[in-house]
Protein backbone atom coordinates (compact mmCIF):
# COMPACT_ATOMS: atom_id res chain seq x y z
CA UNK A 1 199.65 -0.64 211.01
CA UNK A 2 198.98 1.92 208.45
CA UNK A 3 200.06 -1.07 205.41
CA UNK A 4 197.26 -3.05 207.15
CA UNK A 5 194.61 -0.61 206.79
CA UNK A 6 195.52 0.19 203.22
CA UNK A 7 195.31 -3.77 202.85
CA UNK A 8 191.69 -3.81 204.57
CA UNK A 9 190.07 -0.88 202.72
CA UNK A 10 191.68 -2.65 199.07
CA UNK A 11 190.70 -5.88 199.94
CA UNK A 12 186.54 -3.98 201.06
CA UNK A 13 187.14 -2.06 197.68
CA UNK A 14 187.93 -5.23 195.84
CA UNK A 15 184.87 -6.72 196.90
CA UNK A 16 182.34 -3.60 196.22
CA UNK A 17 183.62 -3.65 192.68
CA UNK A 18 182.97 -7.28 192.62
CA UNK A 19 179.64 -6.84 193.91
CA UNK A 20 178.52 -4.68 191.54
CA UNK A 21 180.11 -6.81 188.48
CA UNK A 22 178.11 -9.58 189.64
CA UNK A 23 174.66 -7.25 190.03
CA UNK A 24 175.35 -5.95 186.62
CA UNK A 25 175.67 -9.57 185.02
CA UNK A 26 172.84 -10.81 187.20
CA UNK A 27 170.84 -7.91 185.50
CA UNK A 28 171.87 -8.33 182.12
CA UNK A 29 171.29 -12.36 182.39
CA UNK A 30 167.60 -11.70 183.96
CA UNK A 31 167.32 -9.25 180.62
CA UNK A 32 168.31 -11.72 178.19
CA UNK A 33 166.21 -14.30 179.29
CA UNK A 34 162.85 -11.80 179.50
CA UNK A 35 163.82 -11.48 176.19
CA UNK A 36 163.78 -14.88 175.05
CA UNK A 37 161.08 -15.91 176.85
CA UNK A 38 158.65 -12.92 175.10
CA UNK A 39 160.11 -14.01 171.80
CA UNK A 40 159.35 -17.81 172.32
CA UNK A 41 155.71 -16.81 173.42
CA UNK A 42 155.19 -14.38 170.80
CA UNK A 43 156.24 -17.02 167.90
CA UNK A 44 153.46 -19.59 169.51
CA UNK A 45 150.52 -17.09 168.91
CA UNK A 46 149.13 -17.18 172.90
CA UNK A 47 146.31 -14.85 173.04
CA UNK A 48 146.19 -12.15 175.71
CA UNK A 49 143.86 -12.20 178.74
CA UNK A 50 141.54 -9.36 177.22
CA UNK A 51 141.59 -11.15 173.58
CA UNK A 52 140.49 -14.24 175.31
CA UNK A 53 137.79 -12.56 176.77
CA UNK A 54 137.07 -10.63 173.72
CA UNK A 55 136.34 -14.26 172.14
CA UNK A 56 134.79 -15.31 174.92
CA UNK A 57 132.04 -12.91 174.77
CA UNK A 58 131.24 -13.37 171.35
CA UNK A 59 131.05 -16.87 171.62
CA UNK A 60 128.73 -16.34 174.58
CA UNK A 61 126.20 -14.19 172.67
CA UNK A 62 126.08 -16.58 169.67
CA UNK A 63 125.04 -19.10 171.66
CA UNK A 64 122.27 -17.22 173.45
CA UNK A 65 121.15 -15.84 170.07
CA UNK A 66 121.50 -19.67 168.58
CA UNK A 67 118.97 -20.78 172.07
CA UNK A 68 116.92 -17.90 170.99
CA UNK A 69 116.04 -19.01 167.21
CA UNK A 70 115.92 -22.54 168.12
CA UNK A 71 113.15 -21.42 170.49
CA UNK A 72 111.56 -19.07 168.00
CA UNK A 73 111.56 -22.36 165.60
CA UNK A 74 109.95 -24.72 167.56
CA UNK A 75 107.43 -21.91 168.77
CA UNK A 76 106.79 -21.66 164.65
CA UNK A 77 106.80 -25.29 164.08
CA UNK A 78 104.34 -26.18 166.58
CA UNK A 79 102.11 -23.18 165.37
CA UNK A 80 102.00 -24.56 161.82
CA UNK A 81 98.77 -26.55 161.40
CA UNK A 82 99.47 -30.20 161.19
CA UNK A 83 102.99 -29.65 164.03
C-alpha cells in the first residue's frame, strides 16, 4: 500500500512540474509574440490615438480659419465698388 502512495504522490508531482513547464512556455510564447507584434507596428509608422487627435485638431482649426478668410474675402469683394 505504502509503494502505491509513493506511486500516486510521484505521478501528482510529475504533473505539477509539468504544469508549470507548460505555464512558463505559454508565458514566454505570449512574450515573444507581444514582441513581434510591437516591432511589426512600430516599423509601419501607425500613429497613436493622441497623435491622431493632435492632427486632427489642427486640421480642424485650419479649416475654420480657411471658412473665416473666405468669408472676410467675399465680405471685401462685394464692398469694392464695381463687386
Amino acid at each position: 500500500m505504502q509503494s502505491r502512495n509513493k506511486f500516486f504522490d510521484d505521478m501528482s508531482q510529475l504533473m505539477t512540474n509539468a504544469m508549470g513547464v507548460a505555464q512558463g512556455a505559454k508565458d514566454e510564447a505570449e512574450t515573444a509574440m507581444k514582441g513581434w507584434v510591437d516591432r511589426w507596428l512600430a516599423d509601419r509608422d501607425f500613429v497613436t490615438r493622441d497623435e491622431f487627435e493632435a492632427v486632427r485638431g489642427m486640421a480642424q482649426k485650419a479649416r475654420e480659419e480657411n471658412e473665416a478668410l473666405k468669408a472676410r474675402l467675399d465680405a471685401l469683394e462685394k464692398s469694392k465698388p464695381g463687386g
